[in-house]
C-alpha atoms as a PDB file:
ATOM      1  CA  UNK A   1      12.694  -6.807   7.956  1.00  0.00           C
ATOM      2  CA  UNK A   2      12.882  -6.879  11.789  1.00  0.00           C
ATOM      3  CA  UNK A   3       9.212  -4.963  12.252  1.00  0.00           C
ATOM      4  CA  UNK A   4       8.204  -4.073  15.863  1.00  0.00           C
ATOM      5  CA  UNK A   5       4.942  -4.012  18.103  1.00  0.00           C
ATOM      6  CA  UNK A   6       4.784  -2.429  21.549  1.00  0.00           C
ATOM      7  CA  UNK A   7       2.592  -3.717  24.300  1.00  0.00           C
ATOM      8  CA  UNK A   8       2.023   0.198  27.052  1.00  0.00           C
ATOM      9  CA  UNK A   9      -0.218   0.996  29.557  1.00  0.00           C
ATOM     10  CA  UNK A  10      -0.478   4.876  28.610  1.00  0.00           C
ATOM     11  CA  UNK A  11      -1.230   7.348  31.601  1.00  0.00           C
ATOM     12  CA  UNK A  12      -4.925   8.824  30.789  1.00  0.00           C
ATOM     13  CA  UNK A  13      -4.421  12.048  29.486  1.00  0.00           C
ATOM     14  CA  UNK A  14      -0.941  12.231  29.963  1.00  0.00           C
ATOM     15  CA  UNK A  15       1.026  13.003  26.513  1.00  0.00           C
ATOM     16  CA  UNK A  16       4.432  13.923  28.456  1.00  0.00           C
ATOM     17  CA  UNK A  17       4.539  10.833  30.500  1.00  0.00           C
ATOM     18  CA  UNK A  18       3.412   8.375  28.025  1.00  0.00           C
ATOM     19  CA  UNK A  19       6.386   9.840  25.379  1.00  0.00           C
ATOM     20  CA  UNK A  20       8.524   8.950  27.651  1.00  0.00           C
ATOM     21  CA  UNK A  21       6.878   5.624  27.874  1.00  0.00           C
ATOM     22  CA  UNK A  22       7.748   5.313  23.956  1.00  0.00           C
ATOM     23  CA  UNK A  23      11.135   6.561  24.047  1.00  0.00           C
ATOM     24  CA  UNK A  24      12.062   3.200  26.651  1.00  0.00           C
ATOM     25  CA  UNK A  25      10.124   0.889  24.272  1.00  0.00           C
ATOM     26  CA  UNK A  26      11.864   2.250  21.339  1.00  0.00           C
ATOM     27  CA  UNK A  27      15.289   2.456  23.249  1.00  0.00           C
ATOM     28  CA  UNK A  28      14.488  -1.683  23.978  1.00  0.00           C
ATOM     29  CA  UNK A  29      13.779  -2.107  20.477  1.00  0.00           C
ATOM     30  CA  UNK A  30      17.274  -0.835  19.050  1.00  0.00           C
ATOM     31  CA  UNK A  31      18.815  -3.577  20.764  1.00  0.00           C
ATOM     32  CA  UNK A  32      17.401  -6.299  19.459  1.00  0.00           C
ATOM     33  CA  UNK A  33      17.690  -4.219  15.758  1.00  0.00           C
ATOM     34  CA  UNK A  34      14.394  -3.267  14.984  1.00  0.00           C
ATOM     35  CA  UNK A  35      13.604  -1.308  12.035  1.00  0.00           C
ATOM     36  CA  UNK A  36      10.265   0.108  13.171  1.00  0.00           C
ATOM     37  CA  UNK A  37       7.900   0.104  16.032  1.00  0.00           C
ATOM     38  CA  UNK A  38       4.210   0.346  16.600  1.00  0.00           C
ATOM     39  CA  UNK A  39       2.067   1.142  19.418  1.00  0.00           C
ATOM     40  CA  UNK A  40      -1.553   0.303  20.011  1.00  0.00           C
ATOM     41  CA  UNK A  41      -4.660   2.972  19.068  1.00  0.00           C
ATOM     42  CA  UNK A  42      -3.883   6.412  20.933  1.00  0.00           C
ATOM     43  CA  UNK A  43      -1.361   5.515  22.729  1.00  0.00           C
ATOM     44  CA  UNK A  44       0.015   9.024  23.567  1.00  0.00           C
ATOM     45  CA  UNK A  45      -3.527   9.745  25.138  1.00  0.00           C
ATOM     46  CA  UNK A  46      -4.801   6.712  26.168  1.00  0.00           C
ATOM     47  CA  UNK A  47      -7.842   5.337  24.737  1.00  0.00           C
ATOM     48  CA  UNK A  48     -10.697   8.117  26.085  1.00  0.00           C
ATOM     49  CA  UNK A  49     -13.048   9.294  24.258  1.00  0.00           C
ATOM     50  CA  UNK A  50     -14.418  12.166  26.198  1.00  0.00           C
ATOM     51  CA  UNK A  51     -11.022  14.001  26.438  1.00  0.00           C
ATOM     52  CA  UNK A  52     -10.258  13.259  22.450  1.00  0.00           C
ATOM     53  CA  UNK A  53     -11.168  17.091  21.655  1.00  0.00           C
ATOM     54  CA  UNK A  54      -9.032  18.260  24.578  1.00  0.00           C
ATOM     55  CA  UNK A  55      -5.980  16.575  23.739  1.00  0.00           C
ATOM     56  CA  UNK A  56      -6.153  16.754  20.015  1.00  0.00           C
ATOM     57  CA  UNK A  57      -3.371  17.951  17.870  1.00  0.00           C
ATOM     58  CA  UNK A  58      -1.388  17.505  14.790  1.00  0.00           C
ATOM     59  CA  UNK A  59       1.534  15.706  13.157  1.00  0.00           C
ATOM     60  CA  UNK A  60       3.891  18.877  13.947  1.00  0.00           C
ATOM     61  CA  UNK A  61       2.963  19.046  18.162  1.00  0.00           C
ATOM     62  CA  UNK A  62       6.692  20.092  19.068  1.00  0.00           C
ATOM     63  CA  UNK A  63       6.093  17.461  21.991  1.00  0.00           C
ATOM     64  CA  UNK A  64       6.775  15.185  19.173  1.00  0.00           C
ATOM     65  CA  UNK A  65      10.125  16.858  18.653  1.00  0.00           C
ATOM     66  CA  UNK A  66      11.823  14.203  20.749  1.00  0.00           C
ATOM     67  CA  UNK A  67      10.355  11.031  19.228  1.00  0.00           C
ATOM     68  CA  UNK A  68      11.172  12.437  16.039  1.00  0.00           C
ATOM     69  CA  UNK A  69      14.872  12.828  17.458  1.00  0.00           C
ATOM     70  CA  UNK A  70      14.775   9.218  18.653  1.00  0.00           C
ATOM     71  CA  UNK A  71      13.700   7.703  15.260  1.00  0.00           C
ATOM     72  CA  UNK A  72      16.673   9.827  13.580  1.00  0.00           C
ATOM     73  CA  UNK A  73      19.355   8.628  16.158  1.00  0.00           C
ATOM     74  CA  UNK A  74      18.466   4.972  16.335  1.00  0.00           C
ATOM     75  CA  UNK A  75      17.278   4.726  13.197  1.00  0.00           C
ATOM     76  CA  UNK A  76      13.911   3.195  13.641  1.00  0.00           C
ATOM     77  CA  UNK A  77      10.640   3.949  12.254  1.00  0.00           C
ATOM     78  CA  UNK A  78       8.051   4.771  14.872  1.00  0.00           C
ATOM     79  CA  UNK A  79       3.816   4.623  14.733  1.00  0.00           C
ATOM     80  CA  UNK A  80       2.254   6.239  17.737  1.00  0.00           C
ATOM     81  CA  UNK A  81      -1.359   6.371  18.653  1.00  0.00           C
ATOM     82  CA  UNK A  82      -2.712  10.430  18.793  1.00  0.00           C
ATOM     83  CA  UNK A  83      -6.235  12.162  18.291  1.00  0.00           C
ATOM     84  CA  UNK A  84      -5.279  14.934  15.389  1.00  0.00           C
ATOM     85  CA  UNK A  85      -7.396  17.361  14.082  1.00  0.00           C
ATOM     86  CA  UNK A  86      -8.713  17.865   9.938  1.00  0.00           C
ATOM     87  CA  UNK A  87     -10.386  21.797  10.047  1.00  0.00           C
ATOM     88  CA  UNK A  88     -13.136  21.697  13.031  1.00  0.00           C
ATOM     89  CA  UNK A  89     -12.866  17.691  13.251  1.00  0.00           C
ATOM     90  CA  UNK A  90     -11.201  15.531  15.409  1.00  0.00           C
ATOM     91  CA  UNK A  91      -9.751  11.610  14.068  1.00  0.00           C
ATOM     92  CA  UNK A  92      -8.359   8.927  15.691  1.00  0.00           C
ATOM     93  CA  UNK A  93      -4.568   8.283  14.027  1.00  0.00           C
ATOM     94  CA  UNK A  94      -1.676   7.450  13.710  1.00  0.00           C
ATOM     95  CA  UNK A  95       1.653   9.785  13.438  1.00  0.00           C
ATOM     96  CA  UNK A  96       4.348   8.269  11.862  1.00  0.00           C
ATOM     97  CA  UNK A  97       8.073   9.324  12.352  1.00  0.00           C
ATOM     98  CA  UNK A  98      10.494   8.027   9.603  1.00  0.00           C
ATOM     99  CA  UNK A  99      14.058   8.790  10.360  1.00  0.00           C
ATOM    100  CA  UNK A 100      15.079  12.373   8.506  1.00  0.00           C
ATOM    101  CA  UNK A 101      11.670  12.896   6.871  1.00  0.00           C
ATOM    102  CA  UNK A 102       8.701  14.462   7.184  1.00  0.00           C
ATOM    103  CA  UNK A 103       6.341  13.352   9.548  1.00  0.00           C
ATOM    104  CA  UNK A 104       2.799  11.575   8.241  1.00  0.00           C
ATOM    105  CA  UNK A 105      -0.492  11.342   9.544  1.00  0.00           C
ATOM    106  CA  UNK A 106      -2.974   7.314   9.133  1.00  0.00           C
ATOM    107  CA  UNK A 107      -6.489   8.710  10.165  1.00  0.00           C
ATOM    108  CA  UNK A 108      -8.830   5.285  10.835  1.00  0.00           C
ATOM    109  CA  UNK A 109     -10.842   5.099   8.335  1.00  0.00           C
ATOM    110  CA  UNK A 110     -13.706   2.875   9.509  1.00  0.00           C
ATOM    111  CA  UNK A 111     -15.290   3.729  13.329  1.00  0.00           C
ATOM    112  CA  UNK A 112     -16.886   1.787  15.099  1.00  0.00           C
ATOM    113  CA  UNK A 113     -20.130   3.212  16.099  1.00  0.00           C
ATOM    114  CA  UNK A 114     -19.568   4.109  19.905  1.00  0.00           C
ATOM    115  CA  UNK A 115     -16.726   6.666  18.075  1.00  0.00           C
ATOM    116  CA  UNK A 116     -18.746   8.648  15.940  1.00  0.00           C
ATOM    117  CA  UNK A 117     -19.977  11.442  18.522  1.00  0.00           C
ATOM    118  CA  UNK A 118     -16.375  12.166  19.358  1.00  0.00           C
ATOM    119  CA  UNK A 119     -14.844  11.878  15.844  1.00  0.00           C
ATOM    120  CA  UNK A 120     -14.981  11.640  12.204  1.00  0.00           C
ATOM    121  CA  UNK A 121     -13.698   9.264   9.563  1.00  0.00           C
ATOM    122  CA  UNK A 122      -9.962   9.584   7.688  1.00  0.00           C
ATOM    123  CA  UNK A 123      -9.250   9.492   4.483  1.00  0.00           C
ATOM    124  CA  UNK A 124      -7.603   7.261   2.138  1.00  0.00           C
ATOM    125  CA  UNK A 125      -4.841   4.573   3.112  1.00  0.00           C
ATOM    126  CA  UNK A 126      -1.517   4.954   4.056  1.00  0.00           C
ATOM    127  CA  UNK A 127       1.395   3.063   3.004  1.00  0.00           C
ATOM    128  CA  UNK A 128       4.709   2.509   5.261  1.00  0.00           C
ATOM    129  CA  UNK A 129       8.085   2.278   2.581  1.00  0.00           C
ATOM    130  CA  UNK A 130      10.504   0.483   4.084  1.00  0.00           C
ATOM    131  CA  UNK A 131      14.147  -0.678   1.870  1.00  0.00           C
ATOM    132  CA  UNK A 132      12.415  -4.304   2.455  1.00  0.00           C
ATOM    133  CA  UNK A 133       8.847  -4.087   3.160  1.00  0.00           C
ATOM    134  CA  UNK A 134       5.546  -2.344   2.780  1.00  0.00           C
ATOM    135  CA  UNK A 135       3.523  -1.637   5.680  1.00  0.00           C
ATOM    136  CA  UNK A 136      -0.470  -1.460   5.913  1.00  0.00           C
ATOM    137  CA  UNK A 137      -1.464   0.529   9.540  1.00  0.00           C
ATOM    138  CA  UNK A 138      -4.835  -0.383  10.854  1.00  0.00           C
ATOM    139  CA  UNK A 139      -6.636   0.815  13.599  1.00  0.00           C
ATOM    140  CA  UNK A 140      -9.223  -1.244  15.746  1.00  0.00           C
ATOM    141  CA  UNK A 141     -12.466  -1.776  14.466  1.00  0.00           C
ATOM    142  CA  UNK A 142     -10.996  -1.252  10.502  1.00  0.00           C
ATOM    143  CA  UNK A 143      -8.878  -4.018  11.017  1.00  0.00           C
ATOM    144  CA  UNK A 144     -11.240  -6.323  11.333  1.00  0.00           C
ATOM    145  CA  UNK A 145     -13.391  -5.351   8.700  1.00  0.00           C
ATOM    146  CA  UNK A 146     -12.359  -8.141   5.148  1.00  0.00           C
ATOM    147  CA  UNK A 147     -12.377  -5.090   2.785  1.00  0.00           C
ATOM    148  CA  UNK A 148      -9.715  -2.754   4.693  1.00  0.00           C
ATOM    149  CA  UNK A 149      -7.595  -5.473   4.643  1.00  0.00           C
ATOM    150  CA  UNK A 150      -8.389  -6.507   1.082  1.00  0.00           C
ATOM    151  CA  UNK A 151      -7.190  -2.933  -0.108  1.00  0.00           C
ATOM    152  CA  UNK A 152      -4.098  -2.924   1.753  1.00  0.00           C
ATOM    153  CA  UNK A 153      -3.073  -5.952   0.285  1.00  0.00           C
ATOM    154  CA  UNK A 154      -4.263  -5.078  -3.331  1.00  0.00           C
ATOM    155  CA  UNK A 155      -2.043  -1.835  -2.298  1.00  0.00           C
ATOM    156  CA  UNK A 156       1.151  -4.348  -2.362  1.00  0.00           C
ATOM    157  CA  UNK A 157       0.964  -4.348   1.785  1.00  0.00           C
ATOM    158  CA  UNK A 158       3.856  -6.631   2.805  1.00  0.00           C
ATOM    159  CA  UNK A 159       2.427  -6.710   6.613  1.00  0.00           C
ATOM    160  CA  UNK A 160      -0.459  -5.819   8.103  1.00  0.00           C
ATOM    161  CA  UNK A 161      -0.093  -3.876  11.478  1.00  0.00           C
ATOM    162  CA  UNK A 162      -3.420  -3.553  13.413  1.00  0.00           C
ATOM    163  CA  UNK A 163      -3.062  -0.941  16.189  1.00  0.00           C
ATOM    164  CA  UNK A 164      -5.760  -1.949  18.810  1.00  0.00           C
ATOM    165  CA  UNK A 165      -7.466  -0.437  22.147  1.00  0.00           C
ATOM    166  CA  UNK A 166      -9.549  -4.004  22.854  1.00  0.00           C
ATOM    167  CA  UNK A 167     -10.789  -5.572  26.298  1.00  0.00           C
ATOM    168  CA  UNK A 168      -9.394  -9.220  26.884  1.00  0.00           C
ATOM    169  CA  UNK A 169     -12.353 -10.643  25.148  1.00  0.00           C
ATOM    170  CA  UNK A 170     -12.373  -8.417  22.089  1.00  0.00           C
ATOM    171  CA  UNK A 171      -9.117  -8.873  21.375  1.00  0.00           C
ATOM    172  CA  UNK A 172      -9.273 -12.841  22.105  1.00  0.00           C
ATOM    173  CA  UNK A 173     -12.212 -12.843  19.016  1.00  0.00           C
ATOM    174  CA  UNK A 174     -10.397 -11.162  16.933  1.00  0.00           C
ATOM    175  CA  UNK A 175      -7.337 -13.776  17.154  1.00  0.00           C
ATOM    176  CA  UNK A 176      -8.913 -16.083  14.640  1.00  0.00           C
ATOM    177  CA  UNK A 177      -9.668 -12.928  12.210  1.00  0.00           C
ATOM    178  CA  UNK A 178      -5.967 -11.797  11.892  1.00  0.00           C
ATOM    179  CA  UNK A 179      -4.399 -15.450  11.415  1.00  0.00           C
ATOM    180  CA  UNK A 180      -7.254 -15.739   9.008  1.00  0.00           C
ATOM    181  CA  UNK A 181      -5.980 -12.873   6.739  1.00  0.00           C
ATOM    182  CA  UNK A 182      -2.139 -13.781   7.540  1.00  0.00           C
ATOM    183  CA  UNK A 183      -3.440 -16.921   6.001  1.00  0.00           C
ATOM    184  CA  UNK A 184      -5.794 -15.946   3.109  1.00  0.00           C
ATOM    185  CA  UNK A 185      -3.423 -13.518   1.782  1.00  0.00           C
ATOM    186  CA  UNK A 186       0.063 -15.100   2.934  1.00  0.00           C
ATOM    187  CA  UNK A 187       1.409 -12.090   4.472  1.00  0.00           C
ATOM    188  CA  UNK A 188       2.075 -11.840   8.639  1.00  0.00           C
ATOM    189  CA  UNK A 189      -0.669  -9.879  10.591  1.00  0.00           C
ATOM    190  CA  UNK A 190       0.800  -7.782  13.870  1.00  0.00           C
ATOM    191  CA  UNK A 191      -1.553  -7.198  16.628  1.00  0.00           C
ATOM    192  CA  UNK A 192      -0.247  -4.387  19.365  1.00  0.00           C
ATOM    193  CA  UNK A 193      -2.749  -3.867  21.940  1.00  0.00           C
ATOM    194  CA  UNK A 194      -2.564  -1.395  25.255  1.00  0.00           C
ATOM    195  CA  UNK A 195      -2.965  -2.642  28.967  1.00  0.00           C
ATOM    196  CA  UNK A 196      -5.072  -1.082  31.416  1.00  0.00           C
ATOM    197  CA  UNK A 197      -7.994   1.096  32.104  1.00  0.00           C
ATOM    198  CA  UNK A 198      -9.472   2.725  29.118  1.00  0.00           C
ATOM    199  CA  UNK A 199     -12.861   4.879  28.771  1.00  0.00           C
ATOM    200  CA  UNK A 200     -15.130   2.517  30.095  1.00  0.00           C
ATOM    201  CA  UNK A 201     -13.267  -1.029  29.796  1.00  0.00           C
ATOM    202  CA  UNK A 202     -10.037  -2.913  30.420  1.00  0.00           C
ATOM    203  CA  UNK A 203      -7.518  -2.604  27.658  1.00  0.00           C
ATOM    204  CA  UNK A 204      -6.585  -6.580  27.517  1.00  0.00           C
ATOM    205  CA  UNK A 205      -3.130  -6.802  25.925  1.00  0.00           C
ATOM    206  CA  UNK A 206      -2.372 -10.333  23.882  1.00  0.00           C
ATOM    207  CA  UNK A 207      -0.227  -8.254  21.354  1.00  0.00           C
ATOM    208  CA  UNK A 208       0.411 -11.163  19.017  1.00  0.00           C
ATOM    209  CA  UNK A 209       2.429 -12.316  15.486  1.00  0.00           C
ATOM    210  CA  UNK A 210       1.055 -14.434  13.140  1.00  0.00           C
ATOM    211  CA  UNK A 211       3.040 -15.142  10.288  1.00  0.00           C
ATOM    212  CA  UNK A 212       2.394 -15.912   6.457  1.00  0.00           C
ATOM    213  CA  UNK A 213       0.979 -19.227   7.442  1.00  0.00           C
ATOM    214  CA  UNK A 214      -1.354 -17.858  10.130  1.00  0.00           C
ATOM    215  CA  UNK A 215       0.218 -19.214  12.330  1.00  0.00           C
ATOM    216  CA  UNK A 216       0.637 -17.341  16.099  1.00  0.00           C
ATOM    217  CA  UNK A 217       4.385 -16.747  16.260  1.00  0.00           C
ATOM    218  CA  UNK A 218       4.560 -15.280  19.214  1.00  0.00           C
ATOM    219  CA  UNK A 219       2.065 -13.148  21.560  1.00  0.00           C
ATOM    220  CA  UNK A 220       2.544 -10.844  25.258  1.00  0.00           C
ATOM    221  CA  UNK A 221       0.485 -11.777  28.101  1.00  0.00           C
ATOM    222  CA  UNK A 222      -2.791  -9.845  29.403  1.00  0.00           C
ATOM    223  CA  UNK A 223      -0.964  -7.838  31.670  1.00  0.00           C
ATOM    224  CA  UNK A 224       2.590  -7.592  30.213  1.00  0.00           C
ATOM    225  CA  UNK A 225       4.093  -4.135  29.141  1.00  0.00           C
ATOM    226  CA  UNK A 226       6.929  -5.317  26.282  1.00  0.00           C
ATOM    227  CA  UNK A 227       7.505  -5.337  22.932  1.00  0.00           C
ATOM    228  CA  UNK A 228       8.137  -8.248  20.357  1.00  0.00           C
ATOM    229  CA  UNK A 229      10.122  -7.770  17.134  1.00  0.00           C
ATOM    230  CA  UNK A 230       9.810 -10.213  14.344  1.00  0.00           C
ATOM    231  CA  UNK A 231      11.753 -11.363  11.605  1.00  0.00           C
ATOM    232  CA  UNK A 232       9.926 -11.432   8.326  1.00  0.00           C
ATOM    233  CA  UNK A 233      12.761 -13.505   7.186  1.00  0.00           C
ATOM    234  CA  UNK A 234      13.964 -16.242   9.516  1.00  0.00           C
ATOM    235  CA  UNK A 235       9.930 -15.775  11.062  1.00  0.00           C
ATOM    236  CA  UNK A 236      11.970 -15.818  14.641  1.00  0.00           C
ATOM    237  CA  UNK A 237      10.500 -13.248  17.173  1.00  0.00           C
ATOM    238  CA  UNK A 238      12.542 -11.478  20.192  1.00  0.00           C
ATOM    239  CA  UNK A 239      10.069 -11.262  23.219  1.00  0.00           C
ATOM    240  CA  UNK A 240      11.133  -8.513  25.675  1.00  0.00           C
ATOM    241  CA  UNK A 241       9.576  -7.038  28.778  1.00  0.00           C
ATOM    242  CA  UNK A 242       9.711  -3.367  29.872  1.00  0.00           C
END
């Protein structure tokens, strides 16, 4: 499987502008054959906490019309980062658009604790299906915690995609985490992480492979929007810049 991670600086706030942000990720992405895409932890928002309420929605936001379009016209599967709302609460997720079918909702499932006056806690894992591979999403702080990954895994997870928000020196701890998993459980770990100002940090970028081995197969720089596409065959990955 060719399996996809996208390195954005999202516009605070801005859902409109940071689709379109997507769409010329995910336009890069078809050429070098991707089958899916991710993008880091609310990436159609931006990482803010205190407009989270504001700007959450659902799965069916008709803003999402034209990502879903784009998924069914190239053909790739898409993860983007959106606050959605469960009754009268507010999560931090993941929509994910499958080419002609029905959009589904990954709600993190483990906050850290700076989240918990601005959301609560999803439920249950979600699996990605793909006709090669099956994908475990992660967000953040879950991803880092041994049992999410553990159940993922046990869940026949073929990859393990954590979708981050981190500053430079979160995300630079949390190298030696992923390759450890890649390693303990022989599967490749994907790291995409956003650039730029975020609530009340620096996003740090470092979106990063590591395959089976644990071993760092490729990786963005701090300030680099781009995407890299790896081969969970051959283990090659196609570094591109926006």
């Amino acid at each position: 499987m060719r399996i996809g991670i996208a390195q954005t600086k999202p516009v605070k706030g801005d859902i409109p502008a940071n689709i379109e942000a997507h769409i010329r990720c995910i336009e890069l992405a078809s050429t070098v054959q991707a089958e899916a895409l991710f993008f880091p932890e609310l990436s159609l928002t931006g990482y803010e906490l205190a407009l989270a309420n504001a700007l959450a929605t659902d799965q069916d936001d008709v803003r999402l019309a034209i990502l879903q379009r784009t998924s069914d016209d190239v053909g790739i599967i898409i993860g983007a980062g959106l606050p959605t709302r469960a009754g009268p609460h507010v999560r931090i997720s993941m929509v994910i658009l499958e080419p002609h079918r029905p959009r589904r909702t990954y709600s993190k499932q483990h906050l850290h604790v700076d989240e918990y006056p601005y959301f609560q806690p999803g439920v249950g894992q979600v699996m990605i299906n793909t006709a090669t591979a099956i994908i475990a999403p992660a967000i953040c702080f879950e991803s880092l915690l041994p049992a999410h990954a553990a159940n993922a895994f046990n869940l026949g997870a073929d990859v393990y995609l954590a979708s981050v928000s981190k500053s430079e020196r979160g995300v630079a701890k949390a190298y030696g985490h992923y390759s450890t998993i890649a390693k303990q459980y022989g599967k490749p770990v994907l790291l995409c992480n956003s650039i730029g100002p975020c609530d009340n940090f620096a996003s740090g970028g470092r979106s990063a492979v590591w395959t089976h081995e644990g071993i760092l197969a490729g990786q963005l720089a701090p300030h680099e929007e781009g995407i890299l596409v790896y081969d969970t065959v051959t283990g090659e990955v196609d570094r591109r810049i926006v």
